[in-house]
PDB file of N, CA and C in Angstrom:
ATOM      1  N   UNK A   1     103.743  26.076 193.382  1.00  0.00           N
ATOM      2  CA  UNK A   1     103.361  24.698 193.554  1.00  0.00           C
ATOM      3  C   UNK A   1     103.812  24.216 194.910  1.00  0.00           C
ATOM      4  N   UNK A   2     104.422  23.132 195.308  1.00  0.00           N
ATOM      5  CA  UNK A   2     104.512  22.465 196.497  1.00  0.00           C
ATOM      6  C   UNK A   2     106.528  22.163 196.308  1.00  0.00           C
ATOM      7  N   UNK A   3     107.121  22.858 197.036  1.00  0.00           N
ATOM      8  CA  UNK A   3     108.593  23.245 196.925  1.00  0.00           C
ATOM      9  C   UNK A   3     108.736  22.583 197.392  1.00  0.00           C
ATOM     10  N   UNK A   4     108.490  21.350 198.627  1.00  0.00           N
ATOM     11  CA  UNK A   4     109.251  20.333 198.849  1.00  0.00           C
ATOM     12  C   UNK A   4     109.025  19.005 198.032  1.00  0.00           C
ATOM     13  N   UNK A   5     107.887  18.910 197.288  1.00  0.00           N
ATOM     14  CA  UNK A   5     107.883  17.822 196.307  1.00  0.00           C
ATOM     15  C   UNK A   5     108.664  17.931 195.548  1.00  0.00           C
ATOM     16  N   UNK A   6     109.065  19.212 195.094  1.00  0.00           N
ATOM     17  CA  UNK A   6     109.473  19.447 193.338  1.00  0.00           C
ATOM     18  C   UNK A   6     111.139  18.935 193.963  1.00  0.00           C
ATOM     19  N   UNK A   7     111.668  19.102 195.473  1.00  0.00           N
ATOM     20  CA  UNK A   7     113.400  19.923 195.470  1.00  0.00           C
ATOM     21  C   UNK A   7     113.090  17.917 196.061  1.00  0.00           C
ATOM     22  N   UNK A   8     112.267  17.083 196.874  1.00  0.00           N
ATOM     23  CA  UNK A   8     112.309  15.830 196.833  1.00  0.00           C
ATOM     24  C   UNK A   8     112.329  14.778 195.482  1.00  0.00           C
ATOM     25  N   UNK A   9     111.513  15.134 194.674  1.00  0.00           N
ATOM     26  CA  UNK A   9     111.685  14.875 193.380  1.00  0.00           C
ATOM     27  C   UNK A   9     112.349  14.994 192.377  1.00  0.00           C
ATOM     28  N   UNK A  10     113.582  16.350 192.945  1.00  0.00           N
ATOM     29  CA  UNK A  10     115.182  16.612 192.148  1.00  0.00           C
ATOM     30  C   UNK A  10     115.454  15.606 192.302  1.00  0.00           C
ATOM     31  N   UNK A  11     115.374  15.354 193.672  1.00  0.00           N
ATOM     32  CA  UNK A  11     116.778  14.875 194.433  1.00  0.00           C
ATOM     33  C   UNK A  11     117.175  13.526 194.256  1.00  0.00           C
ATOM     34  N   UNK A  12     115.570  12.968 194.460  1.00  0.00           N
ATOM     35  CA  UNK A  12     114.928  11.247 194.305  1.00  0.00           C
ATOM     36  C   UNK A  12     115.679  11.465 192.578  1.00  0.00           C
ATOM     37  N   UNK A  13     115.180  11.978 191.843  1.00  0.00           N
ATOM     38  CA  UNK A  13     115.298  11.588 190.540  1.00  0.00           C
ATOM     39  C   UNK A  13     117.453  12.022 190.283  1.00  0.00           C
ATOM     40  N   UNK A  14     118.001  12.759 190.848  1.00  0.00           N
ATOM     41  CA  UNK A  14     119.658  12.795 191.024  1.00  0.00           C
ATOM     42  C   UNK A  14     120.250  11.704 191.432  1.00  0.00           C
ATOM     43  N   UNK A  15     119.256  11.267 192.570  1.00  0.00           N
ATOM     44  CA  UNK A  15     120.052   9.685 193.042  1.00  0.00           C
ATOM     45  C   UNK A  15     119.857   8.594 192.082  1.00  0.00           C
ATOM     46  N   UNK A  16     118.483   8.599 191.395  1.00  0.00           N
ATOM     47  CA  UNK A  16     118.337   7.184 190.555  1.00  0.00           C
ATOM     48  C   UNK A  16     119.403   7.686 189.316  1.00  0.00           C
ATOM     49  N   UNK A  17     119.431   8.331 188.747  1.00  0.00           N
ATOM     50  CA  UNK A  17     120.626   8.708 188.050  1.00  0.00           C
ATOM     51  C   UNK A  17     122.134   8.430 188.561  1.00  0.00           C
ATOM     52  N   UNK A  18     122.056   8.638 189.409  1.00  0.00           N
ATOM     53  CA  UNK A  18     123.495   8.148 190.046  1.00  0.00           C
ATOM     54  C   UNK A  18     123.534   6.957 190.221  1.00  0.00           C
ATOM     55  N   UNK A  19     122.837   6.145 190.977  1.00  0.00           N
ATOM     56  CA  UNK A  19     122.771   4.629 190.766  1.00  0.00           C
ATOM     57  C   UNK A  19     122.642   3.850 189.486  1.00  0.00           C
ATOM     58  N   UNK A  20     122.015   4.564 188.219  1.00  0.00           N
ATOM     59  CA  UNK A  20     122.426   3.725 187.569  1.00  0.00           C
ATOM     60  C   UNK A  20     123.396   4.245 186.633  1.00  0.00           C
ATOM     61  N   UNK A  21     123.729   5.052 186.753  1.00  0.00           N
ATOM     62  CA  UNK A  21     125.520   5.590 186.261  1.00  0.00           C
ATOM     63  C   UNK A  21     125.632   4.531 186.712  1.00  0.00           C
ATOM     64  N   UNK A  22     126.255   4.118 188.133  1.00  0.00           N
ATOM     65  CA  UNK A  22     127.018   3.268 188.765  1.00  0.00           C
ATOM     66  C   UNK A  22     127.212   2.005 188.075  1.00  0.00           C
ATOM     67  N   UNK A  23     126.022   1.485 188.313  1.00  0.00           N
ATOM     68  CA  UNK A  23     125.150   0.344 186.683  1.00  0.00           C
ATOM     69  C   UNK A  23     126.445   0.160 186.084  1.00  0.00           C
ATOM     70  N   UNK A  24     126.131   1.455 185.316  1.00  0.00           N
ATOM     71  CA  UNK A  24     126.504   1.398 183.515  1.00  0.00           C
ATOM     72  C   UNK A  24     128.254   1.152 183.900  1.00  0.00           C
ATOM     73  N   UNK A  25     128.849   2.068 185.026  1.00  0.00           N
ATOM     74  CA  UNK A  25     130.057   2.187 185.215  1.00  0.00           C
ATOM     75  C   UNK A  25     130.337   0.413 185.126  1.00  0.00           C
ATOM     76  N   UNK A  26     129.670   0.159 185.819  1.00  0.00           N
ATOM     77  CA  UNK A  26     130.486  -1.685 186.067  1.00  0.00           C
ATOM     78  C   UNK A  26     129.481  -2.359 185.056  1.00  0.00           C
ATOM     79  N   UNK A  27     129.101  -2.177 183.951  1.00  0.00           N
ATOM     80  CA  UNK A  27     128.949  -2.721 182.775  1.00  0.00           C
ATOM     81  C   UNK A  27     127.859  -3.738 183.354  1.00  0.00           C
ATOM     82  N   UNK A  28     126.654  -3.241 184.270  1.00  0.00           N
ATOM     83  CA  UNK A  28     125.647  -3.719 184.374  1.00  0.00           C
ATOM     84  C   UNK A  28     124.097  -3.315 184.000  1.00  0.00           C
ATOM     85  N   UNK A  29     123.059  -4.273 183.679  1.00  0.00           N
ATOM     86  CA  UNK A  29     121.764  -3.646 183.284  1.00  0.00           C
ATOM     87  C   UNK A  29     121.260  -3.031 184.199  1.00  0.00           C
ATOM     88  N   UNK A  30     120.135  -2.449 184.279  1.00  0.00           N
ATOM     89  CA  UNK A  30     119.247  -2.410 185.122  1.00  0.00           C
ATOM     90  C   UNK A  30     118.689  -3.536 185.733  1.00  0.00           C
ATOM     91  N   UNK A  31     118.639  -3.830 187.115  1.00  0.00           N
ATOM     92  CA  UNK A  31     118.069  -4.625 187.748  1.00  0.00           C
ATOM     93  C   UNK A  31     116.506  -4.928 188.449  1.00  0.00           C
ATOM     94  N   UNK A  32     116.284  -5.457 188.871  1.00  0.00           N
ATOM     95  CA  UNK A  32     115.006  -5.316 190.025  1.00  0.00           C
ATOM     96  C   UNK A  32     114.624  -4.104 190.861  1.00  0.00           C
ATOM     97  N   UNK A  33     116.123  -3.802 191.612  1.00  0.00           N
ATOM     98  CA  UNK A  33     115.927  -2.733 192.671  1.00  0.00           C
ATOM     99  C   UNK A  33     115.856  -1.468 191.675  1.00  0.00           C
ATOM    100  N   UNK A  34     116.988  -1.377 190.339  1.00  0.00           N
ATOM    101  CA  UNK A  34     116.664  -0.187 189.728  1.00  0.00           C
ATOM    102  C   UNK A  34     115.073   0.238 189.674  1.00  0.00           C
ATOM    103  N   UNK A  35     114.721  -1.103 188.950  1.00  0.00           N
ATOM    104  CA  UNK A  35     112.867  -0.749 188.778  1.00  0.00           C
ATOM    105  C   UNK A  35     112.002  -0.634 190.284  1.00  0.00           C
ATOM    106  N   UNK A  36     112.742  -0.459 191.160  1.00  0.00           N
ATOM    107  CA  UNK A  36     111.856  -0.225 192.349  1.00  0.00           C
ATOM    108  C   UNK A  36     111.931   1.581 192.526  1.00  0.00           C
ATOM    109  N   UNK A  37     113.184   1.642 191.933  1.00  0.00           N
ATOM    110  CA  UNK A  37     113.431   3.077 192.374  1.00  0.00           C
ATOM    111  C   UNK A  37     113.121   4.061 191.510  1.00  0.00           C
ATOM    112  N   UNK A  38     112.682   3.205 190.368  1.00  0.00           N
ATOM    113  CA  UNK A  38     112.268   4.067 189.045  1.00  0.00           C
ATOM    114  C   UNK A  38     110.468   4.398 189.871  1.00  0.00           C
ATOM    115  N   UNK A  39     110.127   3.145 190.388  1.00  0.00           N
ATOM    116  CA  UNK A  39     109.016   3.078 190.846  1.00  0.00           C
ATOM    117  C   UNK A  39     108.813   4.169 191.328  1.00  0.00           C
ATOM    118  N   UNK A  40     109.334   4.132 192.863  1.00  0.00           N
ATOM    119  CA  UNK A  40     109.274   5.217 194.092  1.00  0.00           C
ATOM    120  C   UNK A  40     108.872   7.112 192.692  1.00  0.00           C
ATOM    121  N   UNK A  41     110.163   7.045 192.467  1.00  0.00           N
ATOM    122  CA  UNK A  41     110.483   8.480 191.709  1.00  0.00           C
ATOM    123  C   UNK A  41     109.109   8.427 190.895  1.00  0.00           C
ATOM    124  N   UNK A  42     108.523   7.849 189.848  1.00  0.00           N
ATOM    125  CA  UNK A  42     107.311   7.962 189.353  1.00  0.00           C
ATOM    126  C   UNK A  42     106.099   8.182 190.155  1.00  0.00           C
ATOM    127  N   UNK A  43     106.088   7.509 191.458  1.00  0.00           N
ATOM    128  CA  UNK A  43     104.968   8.041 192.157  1.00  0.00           C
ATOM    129  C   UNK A  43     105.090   9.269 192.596  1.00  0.00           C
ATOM    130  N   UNK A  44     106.355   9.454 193.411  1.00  0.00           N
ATOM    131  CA  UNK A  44     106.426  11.511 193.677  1.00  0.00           C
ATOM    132  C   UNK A  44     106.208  12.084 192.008  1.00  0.00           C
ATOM    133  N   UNK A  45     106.400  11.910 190.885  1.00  0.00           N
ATOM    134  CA  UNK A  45     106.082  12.306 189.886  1.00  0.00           C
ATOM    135  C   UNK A  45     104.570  12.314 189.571  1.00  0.00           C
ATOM    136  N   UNK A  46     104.107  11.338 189.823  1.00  0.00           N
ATOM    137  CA  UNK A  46     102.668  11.155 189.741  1.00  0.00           C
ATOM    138  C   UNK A  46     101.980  12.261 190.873  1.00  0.00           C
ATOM    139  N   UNK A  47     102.413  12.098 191.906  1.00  0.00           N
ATOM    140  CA  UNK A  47     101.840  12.771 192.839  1.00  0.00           C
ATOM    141  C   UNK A  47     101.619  14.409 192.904  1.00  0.00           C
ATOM    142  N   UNK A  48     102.525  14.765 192.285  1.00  0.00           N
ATOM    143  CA  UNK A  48     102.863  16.591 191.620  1.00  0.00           C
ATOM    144  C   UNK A  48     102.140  16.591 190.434  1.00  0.00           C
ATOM    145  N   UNK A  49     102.201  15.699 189.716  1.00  0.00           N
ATOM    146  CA  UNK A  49     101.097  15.904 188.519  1.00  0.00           C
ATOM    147  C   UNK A  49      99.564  16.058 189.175  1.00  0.00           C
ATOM    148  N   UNK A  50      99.681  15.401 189.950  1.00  0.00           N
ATOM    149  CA  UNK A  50      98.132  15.597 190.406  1.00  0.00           C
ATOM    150  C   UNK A  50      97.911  16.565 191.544  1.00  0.00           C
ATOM    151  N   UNK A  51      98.882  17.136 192.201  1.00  0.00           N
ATOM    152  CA  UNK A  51      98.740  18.426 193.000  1.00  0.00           C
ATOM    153  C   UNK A  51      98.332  19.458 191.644  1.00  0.00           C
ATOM    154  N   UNK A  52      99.536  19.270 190.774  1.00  0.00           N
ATOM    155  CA  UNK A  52      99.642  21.043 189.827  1.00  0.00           C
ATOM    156  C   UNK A  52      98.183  20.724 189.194  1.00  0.00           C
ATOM    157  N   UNK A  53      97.561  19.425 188.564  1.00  0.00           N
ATOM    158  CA  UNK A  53      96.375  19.677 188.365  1.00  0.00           C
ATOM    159  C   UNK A  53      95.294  20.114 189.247  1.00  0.00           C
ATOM    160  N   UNK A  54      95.809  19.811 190.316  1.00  0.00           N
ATOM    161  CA  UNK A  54      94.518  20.213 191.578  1.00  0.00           C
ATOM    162  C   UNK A  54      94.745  21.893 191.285  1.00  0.00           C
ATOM    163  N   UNK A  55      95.674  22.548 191.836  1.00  0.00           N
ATOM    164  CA  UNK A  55      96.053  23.545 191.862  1.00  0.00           C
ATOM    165  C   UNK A  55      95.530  24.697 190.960  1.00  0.00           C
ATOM    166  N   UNK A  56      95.672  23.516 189.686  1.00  0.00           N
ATOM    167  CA  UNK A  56      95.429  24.536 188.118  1.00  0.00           C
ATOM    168  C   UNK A  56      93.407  24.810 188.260  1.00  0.00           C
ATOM    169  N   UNK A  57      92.845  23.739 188.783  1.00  0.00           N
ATOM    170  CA  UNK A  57      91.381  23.739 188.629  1.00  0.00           C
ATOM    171  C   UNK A  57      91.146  24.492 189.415  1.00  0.00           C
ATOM    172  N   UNK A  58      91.797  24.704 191.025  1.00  0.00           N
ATOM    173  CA  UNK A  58      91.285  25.710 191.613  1.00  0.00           C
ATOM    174  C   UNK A  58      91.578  27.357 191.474  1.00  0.00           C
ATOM    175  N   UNK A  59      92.163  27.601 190.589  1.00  0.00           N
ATOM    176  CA  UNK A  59      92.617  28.557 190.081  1.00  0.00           C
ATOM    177  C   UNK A  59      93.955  29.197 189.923  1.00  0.00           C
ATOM    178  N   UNK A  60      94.691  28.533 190.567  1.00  0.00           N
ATOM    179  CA  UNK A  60      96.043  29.265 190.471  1.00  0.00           C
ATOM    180  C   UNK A  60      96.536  29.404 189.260  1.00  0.00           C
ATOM    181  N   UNK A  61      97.334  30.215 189.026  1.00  0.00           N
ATOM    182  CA  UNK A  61      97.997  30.655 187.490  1.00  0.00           C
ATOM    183  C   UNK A  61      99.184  30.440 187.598  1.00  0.00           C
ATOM    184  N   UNK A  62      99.940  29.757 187.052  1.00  0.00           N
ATOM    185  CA  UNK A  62     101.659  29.768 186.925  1.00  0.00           C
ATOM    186  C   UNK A  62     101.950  31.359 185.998  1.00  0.00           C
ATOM    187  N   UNK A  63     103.050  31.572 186.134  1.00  0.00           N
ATOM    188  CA  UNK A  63     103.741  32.525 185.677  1.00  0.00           C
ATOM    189  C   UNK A  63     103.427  32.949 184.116  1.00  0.00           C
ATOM    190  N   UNK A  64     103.959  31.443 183.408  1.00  0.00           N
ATOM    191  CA  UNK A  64     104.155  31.158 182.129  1.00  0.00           C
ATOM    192  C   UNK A  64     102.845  30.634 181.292  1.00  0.00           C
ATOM    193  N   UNK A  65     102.272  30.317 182.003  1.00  0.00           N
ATOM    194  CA  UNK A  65     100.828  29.775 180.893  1.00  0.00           C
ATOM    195  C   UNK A  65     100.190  28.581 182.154  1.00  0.00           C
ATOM    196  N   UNK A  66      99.241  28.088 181.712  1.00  0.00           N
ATOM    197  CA  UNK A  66      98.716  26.622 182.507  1.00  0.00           C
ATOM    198  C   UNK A  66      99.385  25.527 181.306  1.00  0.00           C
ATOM    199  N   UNK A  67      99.151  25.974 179.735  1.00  0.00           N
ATOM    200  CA  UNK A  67      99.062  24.846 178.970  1.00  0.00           C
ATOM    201  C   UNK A  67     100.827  24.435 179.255  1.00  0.00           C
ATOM    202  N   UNK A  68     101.937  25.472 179.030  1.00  0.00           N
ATOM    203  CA  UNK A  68     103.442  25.189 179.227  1.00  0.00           C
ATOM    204  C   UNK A  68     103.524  23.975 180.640  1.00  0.00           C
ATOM    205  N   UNK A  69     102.900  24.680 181.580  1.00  0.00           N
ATOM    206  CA  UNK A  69     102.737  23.880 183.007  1.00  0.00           C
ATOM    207  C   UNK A  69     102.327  22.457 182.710  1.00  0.00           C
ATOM    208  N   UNK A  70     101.062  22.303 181.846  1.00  0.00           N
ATOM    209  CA  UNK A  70     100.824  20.733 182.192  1.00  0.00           C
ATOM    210  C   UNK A  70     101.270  19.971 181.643  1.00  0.00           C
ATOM    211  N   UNK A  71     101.971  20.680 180.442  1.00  0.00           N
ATOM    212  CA  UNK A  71     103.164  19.997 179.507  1.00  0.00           C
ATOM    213  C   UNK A  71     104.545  19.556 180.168  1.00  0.00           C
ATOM    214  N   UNK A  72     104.564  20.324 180.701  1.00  0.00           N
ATOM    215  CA  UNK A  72     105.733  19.973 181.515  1.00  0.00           C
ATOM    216  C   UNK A  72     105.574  18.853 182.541  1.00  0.00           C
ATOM    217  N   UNK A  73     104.810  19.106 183.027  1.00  0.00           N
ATOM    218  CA  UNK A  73     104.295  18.150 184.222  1.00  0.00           C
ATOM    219  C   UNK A  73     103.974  16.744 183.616  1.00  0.00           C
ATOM    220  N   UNK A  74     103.278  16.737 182.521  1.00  0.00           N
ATOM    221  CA  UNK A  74     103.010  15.100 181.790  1.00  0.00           C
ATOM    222  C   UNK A  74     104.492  15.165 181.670  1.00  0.00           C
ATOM    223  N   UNK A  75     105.437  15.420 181.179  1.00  0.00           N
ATOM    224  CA  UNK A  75     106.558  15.479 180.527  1.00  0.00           C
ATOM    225  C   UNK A  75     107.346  14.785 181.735  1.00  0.00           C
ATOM    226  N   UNK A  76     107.229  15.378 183.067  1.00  0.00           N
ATOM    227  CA  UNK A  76     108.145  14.816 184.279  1.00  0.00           C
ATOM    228  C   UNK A  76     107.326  13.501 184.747  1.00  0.00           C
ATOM    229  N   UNK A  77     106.387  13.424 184.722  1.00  0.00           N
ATOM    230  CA  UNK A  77     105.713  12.260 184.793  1.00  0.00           C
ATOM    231  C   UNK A  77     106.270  10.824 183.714  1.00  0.00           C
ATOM    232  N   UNK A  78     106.252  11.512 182.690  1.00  0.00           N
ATOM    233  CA  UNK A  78     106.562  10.493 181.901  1.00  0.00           C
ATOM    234  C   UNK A  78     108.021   9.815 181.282  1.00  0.00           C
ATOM    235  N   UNK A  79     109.024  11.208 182.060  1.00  0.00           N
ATOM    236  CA  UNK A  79     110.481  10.862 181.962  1.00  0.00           C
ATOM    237  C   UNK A  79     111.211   9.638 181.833  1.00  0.00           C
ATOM    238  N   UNK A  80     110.837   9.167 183.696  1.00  0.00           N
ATOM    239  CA  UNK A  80     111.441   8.017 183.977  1.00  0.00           C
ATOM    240  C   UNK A  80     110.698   6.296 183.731  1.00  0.00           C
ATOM    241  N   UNK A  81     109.492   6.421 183.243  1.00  0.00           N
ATOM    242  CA  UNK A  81     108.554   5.298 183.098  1.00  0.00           C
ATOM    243  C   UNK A  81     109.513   5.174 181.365  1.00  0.00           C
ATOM    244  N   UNK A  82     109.300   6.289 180.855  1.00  0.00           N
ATOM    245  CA  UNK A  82     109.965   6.262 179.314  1.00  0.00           C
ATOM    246  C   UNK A  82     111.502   5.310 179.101  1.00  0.00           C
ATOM    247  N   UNK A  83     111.885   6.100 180.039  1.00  0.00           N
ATOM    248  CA  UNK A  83     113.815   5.512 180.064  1.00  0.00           C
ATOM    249  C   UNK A  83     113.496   4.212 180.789  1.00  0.00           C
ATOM    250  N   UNK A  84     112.409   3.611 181.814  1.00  0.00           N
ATOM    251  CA  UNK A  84     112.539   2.130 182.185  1.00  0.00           C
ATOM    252  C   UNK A  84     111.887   1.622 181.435  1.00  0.00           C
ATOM    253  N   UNK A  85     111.303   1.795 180.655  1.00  0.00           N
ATOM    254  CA  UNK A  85     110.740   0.916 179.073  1.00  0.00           C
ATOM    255  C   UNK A  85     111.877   0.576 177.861  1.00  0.00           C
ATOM    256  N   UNK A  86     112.366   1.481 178.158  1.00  0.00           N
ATOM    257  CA  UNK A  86     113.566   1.583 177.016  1.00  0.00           C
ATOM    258  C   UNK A  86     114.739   0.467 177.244  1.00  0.00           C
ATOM    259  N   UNK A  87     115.328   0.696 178.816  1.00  0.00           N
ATOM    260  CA  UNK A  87     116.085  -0.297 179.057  1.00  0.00           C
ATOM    261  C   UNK A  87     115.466  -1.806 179.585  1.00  0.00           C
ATOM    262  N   UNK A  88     114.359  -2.125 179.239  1.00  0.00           N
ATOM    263  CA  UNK A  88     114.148  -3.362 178.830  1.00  0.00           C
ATOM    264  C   UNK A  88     114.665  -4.010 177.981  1.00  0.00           C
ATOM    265  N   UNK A  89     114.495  -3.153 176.712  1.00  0.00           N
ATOM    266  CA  UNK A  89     114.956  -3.497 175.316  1.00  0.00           C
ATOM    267  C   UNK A  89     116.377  -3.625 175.349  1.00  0.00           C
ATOM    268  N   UNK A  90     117.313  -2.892 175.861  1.00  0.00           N
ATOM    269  CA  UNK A  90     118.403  -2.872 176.231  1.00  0.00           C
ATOM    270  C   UNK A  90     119.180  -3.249 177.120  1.00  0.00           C
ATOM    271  N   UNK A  91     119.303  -5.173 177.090  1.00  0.00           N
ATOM    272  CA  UNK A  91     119.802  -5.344 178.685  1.00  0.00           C
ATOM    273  C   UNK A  91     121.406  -5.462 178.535  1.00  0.00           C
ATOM    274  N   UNK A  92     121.970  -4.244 178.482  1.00  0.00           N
ATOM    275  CA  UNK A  92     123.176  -3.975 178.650  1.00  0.00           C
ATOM    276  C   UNK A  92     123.260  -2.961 179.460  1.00  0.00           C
ATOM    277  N   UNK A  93     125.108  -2.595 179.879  1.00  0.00           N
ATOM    278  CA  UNK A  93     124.873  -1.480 180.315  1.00  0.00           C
ATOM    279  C   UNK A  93     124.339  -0.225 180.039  1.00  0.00           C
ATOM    280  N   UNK A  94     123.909  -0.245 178.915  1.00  0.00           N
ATOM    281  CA  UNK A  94     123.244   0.942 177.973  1.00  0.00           C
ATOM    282  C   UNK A  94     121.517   1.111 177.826  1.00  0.00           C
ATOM    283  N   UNK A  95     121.258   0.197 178.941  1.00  0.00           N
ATOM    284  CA  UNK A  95     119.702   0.357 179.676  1.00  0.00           C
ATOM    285  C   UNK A  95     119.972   0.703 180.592  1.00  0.00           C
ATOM    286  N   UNK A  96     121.422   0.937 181.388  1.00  0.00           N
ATOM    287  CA  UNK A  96     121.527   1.432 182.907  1.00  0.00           C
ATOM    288  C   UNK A  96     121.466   3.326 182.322  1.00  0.00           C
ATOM    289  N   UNK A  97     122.477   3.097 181.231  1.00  0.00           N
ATOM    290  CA  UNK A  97     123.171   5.007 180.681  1.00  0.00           C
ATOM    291  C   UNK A  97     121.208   5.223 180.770  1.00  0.00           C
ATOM    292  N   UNK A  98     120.146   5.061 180.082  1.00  0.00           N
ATOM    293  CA  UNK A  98     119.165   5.220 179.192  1.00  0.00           C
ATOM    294  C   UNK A  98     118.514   5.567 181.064  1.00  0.00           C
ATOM    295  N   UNK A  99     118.407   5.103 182.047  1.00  0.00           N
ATOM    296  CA  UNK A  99     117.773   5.045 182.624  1.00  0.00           C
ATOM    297  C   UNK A  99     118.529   6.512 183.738  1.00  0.00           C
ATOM    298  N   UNK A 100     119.610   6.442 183.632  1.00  0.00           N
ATOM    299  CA  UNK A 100     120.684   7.573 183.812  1.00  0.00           C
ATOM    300  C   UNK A 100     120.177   8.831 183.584  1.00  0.00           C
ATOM    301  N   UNK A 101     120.161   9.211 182.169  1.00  0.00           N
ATOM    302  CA  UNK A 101     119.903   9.975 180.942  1.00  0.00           C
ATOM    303  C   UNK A 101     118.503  10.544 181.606  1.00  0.00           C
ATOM    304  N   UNK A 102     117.718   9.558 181.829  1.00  0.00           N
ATOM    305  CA  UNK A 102     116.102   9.957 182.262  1.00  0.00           C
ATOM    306  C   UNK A 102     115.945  10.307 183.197  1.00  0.00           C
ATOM    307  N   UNK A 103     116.527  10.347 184.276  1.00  0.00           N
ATOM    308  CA  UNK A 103     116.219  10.625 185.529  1.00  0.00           C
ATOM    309  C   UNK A 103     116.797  12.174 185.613  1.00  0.00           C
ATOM    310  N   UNK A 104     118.265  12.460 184.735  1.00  0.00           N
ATOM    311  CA  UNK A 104     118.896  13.264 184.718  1.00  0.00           C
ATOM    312  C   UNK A 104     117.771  14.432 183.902  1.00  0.00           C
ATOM    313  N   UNK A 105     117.074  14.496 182.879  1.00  0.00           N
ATOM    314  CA  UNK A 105     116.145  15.159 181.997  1.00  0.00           C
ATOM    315  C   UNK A 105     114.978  14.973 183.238  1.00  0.00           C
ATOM    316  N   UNK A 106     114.612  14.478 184.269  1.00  0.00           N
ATOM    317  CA  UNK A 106     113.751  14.457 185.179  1.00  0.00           C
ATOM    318  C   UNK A 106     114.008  15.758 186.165  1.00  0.00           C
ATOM    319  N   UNK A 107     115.202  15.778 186.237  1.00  0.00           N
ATOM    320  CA  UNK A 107     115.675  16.629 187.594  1.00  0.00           C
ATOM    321  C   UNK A 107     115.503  18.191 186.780  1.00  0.00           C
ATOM    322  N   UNK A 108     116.380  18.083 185.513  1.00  0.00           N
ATOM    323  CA  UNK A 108     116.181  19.592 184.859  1.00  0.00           C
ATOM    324  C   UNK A 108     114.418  19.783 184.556  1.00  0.00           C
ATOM    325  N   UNK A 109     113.619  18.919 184.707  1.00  0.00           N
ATOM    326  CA  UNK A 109     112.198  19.076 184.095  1.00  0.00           C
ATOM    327  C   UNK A 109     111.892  19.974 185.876  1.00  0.00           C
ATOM    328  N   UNK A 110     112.331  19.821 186.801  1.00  0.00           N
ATOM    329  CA  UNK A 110     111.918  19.676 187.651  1.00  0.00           C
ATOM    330  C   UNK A 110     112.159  21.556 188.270  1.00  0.00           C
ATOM    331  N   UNK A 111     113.493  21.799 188.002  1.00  0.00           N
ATOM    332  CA  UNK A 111     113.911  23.187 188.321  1.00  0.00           C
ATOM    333  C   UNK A 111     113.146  24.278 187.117  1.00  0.00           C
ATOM    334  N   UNK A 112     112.560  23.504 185.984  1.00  0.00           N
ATOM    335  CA  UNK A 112     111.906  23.815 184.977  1.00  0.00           C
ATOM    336  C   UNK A 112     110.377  24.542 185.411  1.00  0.00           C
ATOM    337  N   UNK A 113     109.985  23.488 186.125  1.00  0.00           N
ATOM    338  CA  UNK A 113     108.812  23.260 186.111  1.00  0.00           C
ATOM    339  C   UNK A 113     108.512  24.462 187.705  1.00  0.00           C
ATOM    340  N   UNK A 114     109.473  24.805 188.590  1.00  0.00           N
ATOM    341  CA  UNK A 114     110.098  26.076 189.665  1.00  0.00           C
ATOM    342  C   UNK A 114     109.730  26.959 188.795  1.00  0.00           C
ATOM    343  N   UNK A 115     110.618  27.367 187.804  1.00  0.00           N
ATOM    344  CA  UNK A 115     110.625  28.591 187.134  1.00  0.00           C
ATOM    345  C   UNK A 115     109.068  28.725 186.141  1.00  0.00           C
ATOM    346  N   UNK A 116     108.221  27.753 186.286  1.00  0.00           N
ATOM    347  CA  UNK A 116     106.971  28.152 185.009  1.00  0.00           C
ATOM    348  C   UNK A 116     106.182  28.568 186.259  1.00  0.00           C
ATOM    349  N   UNK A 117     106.365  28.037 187.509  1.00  0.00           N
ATOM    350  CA  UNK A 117     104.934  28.366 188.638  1.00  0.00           C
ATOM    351  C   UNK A 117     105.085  29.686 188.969  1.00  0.00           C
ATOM    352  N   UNK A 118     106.595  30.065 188.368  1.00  0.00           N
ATOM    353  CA  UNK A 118     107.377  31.807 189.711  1.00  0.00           C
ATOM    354  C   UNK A 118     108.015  31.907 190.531  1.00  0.00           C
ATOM    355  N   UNK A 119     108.689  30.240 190.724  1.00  0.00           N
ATOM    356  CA  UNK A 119     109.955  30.263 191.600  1.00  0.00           C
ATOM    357  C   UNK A 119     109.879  30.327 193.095  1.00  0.00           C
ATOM    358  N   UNK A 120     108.547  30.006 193.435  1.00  0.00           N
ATOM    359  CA  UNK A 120     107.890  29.925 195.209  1.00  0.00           C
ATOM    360  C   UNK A 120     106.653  29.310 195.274  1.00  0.00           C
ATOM    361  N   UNK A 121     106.145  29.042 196.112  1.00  0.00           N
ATOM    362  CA  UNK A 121     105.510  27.624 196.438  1.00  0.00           C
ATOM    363  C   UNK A 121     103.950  28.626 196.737  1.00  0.00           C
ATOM    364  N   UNK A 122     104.110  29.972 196.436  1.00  0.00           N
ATOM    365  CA  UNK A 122     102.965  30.225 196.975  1.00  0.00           C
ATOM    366  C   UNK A 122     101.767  29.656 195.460  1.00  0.00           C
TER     367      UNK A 122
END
């Protein structure tokens, strides 16, 4: 697939996790800027969903299957939109952990999603 989206899209999705640890640490919700950054990270998410689909139509084969691949890929797509829906409902610090939690299951979707293509960008 495209190795600098996937290792930008760790990384983006490690930091929003860390920021809202931070959140939760000082017993705050999610804010405005959180949801900007949930933003940003969903569009590089969006944006790899729609490369690996480009990718998949023109023929390339991941390692592991196409169907594992696009599962995965809705799956990273839908991580962090999931956990900022959630901490709506939750305006404690426990919409910051929730939004934490998601970004963190974003990053492992992500080294996941390395190992289903074959671990190189070709």
């Amino acid at each position: 697939m495209l190795d600098a989206l996937t290792l930008t899209l760790g990384v983006a999705a490690l930091a929003l996790a860390v920021w809202c640890g931070h959140a939760a640490y000082k017993d705050q919700p999610t804010k405005d800027w959180h949801f900007i950054g949930m933003a940003v990270v969903t569009v590089l998410a969006l944006a790899q969903l729609v490369i690996g689909a480009v990718r998949l139509f023109q023929g390339a084969e991941p390692d592991e299957g196409g169907v594992i691949f696009v599962a995965y890929l809705v799956g990273a797509f839908a991580a962090v939109p999931a956990a900022g829906f959630l901490s709506l409902s939750e305006r404690t610090k426990w919409g910051s952990v929730t939004v934490a939690a998601g970004a963190v299951v974003l990053a492992v979707l992500e080294v996941r999603l390395t190992d289903i293509w074959g671990g190189t960008g070709a």
